[in-house]
Protein backbone atom coordinates (compact mmCIF):
# COMPACT_ATOMS: atom_id res chain seq x y z
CA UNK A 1 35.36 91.31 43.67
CA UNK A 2 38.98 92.32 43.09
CA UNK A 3 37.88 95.93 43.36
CA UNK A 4 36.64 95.67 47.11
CA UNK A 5 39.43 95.05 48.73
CA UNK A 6 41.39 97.72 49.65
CA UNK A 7 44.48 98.67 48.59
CA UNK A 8 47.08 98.08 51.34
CA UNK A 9 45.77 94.69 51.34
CA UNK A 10 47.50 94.53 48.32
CA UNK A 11 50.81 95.95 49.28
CA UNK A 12 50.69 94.04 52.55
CA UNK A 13 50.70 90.78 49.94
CA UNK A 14 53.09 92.33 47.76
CA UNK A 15 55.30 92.69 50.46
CA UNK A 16 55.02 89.14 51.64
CA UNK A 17 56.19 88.07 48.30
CA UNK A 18 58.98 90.05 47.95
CA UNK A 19 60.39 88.93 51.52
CA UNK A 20 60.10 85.64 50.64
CA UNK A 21 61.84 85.90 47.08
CA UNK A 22 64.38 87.72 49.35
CA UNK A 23 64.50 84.70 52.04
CA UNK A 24 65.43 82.67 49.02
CA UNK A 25 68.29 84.26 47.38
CA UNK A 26 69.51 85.22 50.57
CA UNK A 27 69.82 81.73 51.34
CA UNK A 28 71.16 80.48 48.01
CA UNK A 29 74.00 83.16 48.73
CA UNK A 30 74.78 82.31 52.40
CA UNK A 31 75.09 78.50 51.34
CA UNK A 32 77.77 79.27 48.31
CA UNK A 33 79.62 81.16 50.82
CA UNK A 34 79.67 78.16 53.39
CA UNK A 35 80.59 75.83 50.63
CA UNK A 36 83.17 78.20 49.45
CA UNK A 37 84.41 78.56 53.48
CA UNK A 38 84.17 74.87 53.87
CA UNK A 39 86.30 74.37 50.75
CA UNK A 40 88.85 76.75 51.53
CA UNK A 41 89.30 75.49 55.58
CA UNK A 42 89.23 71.88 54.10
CA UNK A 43 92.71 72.67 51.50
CA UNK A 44 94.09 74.39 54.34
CA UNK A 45 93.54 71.22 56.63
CA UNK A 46 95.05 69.16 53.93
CA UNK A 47 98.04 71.24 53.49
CA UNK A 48 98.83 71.08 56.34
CA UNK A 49 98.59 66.73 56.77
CA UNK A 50 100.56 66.88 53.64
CA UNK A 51 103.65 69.24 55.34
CA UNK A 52 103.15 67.14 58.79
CA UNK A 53 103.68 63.68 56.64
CA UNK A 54 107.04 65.76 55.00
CA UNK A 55 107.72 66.45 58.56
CA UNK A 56 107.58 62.54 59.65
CA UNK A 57 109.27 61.24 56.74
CA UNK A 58 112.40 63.40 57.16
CA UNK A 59 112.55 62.83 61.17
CA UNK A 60 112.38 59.18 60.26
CA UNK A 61 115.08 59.50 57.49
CA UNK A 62 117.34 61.40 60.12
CA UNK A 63 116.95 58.37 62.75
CA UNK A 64 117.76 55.85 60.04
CA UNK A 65 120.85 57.70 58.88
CA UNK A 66 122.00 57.60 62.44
């Protein structure tokens, strides 16, 4: 039974299985490089609330000195 098939019918399903082992680490990798974007953009984005609250509290301590 295994012997009448022929043989590109095997590569054909080898190759099937090999793109879809490839879908899957492919997509592992893209989504560790989002998170690792997304975790980057988001300490930038808190940086900079953090040096715009410095800002505010030393415009406010300059209007309450005057």
């Amino acid at each position: 039974m295994i012997y009448s098939v022929p043989w590109w019918v095997y590569l054909a399903f080898a190759g099937v299985i090999f793109s879809a082992y490839m879908i899957i680490r492919t997509s592992k990798e893209e989504r560790q490089i989002d998170e690792d974007f997304i975790e980057r953009e988001g300490q930038v984005y808190i940086e900079r609330m953090h040096a715009e609250r410095e800002n505010k509290d030393k415009a406010e301590t300059k209007v309450e000195s005057i």
